[in-house]
Structures are given as C-alpha cells and as structure tokens.
Protein backbone atom coordinates (compact mmCIF):
# COMPACT_ATOMS: atom_id res chain seq x y z
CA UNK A 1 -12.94 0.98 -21.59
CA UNK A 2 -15.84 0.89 -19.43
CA UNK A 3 -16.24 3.47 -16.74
CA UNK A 4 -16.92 1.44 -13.39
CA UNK A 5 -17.99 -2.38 -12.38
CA UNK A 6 -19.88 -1.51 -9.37
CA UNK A 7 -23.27 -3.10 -10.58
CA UNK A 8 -23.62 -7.09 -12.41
CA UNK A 9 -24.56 -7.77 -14.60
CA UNK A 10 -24.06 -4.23 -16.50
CA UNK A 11 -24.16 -4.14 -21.00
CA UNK A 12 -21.84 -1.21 -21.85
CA UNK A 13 -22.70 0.44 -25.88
CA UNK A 14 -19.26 1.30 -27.26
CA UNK A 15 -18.96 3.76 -29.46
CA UNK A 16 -15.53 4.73 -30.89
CA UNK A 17 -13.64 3.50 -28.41
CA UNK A 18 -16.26 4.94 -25.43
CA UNK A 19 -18.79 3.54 -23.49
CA UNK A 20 -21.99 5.57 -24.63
CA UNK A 21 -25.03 3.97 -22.89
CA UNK A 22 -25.69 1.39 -20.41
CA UNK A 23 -28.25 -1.05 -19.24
CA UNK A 24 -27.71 -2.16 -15.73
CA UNK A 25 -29.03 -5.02 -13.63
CA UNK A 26 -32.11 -6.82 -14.84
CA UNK A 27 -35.33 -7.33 -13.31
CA UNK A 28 -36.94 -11.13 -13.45
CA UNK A 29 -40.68 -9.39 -13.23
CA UNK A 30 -40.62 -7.96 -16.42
CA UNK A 31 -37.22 -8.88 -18.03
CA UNK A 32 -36.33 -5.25 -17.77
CA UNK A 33 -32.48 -3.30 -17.13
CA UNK A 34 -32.41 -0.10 -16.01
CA UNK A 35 -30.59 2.66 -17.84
CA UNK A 36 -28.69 5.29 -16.57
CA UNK A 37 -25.60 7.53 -17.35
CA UNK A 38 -22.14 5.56 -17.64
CA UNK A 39 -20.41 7.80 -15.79
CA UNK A 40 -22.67 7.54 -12.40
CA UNK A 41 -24.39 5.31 -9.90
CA UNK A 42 -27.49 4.75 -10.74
CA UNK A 43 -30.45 5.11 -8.63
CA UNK A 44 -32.81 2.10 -9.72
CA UNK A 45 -35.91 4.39 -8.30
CA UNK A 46 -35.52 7.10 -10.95
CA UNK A 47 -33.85 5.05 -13.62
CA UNK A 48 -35.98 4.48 -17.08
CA UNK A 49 -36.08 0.59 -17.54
CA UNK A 50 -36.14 -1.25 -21.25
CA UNK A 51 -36.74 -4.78 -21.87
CA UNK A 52 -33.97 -6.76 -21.84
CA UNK A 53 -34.03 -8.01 -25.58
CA UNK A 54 -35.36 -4.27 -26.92
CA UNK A 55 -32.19 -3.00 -25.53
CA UNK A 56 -30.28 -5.31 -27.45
CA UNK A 57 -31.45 -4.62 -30.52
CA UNK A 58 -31.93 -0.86 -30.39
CA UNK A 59 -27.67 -1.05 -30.63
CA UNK A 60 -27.12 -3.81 -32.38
C-alpha cells in the first residue's frame, strides 16, 4: 500500500486504497515533517514542512 520505507518515521494519507500525501521525518526544533511526493525521495532542503499535529488534522 505504501510506495517505499526508505525514510522513519514516514505518515502515509490513504485514499481509496492509495497513498495520496506524505509527511516524512520530523524535526525536534519546531515539531515539523516535511512533505513531499509519495512516489519520490525527498530532498529535506526543498521540501515544504507542516507541524506535526496540523498535519494530522488537516486528514483526519
């Protein structure tokens, strides 16, 4: 179902049976993940960050 474990901890958004978005990794500074594509690597210089919790909640 989801498209790759290379990073940990990674929060897959499933979406009929697909993995639609994905927050990757998390940053202790600001209790941020970084989101990317779910069908790449990311690149944590150019990825858009979210809080943590905000993430959660925007799919929930």
């Amino acid at each position: 179902m989801a498209p790759y474990f290379l990073y940990t901890p990674t929060l897959y958004v499933i979406e009929n049976g697909k993995a639609t978005h994905a927050g990757i990794g998390y940053s202790e500074d600001d209790h941020s993940i970084s989101l990317w594509d779910v069908d790449s690597t990311v690149d944590f210089d150019l990825a858009d960050t979210q809080e943590f919790w905000e993430f959660l909640e925007t799919y929930e």
